[in-house]
Protein backbone atom coordinates (compact mmCIF):
# COMPACT_ATOMS: atom_id res chain seq x y z
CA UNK A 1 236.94 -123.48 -89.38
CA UNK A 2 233.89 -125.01 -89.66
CA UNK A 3 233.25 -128.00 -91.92
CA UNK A 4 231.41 -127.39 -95.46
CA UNK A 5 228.56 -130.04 -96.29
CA UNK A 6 228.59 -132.18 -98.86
CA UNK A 7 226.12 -131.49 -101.75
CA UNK A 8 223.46 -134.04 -102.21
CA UNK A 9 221.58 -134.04 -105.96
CA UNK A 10 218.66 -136.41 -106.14
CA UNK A 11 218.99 -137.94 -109.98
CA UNK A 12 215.62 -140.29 -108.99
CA UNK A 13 213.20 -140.79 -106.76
CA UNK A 14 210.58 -143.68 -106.87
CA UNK A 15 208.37 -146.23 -105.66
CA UNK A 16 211.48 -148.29 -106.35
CA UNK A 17 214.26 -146.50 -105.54
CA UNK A 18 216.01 -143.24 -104.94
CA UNK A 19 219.42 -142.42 -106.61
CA UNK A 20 221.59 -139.73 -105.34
CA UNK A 21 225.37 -137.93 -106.68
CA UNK A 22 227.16 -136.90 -103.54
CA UNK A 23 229.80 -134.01 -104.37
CA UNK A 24 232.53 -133.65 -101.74
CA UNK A 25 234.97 -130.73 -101.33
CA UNK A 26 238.06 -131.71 -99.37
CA UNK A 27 237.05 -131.71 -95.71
CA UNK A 28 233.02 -131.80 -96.56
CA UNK A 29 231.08 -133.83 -94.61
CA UNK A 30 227.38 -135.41 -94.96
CA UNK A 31 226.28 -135.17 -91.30
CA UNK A 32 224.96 -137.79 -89.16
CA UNK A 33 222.31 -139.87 -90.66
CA UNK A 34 221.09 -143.07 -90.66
CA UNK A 35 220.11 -145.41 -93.90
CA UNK A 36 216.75 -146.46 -93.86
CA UNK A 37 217.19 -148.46 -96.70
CA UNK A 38 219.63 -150.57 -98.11
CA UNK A 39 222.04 -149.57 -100.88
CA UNK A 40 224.52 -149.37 -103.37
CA UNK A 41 227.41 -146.84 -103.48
CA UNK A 42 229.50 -146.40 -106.37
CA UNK A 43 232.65 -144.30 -106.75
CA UNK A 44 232.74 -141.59 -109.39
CA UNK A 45 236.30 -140.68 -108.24
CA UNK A 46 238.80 -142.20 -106.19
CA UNK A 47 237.31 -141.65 -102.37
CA UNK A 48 239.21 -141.40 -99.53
CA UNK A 49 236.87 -141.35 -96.49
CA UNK A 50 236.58 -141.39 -92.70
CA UNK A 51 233.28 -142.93 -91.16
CA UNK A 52 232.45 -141.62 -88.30
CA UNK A 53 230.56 -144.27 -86.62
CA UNK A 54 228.26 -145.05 -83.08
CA UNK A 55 229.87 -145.41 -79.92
CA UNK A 56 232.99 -142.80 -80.95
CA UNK A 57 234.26 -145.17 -83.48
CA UNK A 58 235.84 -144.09 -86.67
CA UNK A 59 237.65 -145.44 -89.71
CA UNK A 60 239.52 -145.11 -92.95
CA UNK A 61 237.78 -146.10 -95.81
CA UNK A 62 239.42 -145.99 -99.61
CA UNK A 63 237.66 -146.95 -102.80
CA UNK A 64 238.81 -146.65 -106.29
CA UNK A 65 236.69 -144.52 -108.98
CA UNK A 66 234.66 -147.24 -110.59
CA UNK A 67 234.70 -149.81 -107.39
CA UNK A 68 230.85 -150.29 -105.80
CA UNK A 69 229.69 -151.57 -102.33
CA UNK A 70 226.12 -152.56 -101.19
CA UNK A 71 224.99 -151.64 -97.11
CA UNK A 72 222.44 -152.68 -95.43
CA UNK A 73 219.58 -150.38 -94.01
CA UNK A 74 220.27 -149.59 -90.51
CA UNK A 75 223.72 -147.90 -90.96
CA UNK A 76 224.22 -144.57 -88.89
CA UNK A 77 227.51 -142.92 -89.75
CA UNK A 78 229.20 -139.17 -90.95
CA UNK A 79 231.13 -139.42 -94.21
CA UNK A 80 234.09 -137.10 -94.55
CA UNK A 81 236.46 -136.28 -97.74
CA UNK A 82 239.77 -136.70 -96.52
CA UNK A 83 241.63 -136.55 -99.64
CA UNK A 84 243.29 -133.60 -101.19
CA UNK A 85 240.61 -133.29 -103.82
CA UNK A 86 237.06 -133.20 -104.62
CA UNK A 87 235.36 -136.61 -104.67
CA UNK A 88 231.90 -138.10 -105.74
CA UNK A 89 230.10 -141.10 -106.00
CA UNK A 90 226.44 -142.21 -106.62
CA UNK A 91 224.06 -143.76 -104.08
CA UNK A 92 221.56 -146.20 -104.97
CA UNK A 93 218.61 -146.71 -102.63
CA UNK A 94 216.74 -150.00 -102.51
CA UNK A 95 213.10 -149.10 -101.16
């Protein structure tokens, strides 16, 4: 079965930053891509993630609905929903 995408709705877009809700079925994925900014993450829902990283590397990665992390640019990775249910969170982009 192949792997739905995750849906990605810009709320902003700037000369200062860019601000996007990611919406993940269970098993959705973003794809590969690489930040080329820094930013902010925070969890509508609970998440429950693997990263895919570089170099065949991944990880488990929970975060509780309200909880926020900051990355820097440069990050390459492939976010998958690995919960049960549907999960979201905002991304904020620093440009």
């Amino acid at each position: 079965m192949e792997q739905q995408a995750a849906v990605a709705t810009t709320l902003i877009d700037n000369d200062q930053v860019r601000v996007t809700r990611f919406d993940f079925t269970p098993g959705a994925h973003t794809g590969w891509h690489r930040h080329e900014h820094d930013y902010v993450i925070t969890a509508i829902t609970d998440l429950n993630m693997r990263l895919e990283e570089p170099g065949d590397t991944e990880r488990e990665v929970k975060v509780a609905a309200g909880e926020a992390y900051f990355r820097n640019l440069g990050i390459e990775h492939n976010v998958i929903n690995m919960g049960q249910a549907s999960m979201s969170f905002i991304e904020v982009e620093l440009k």
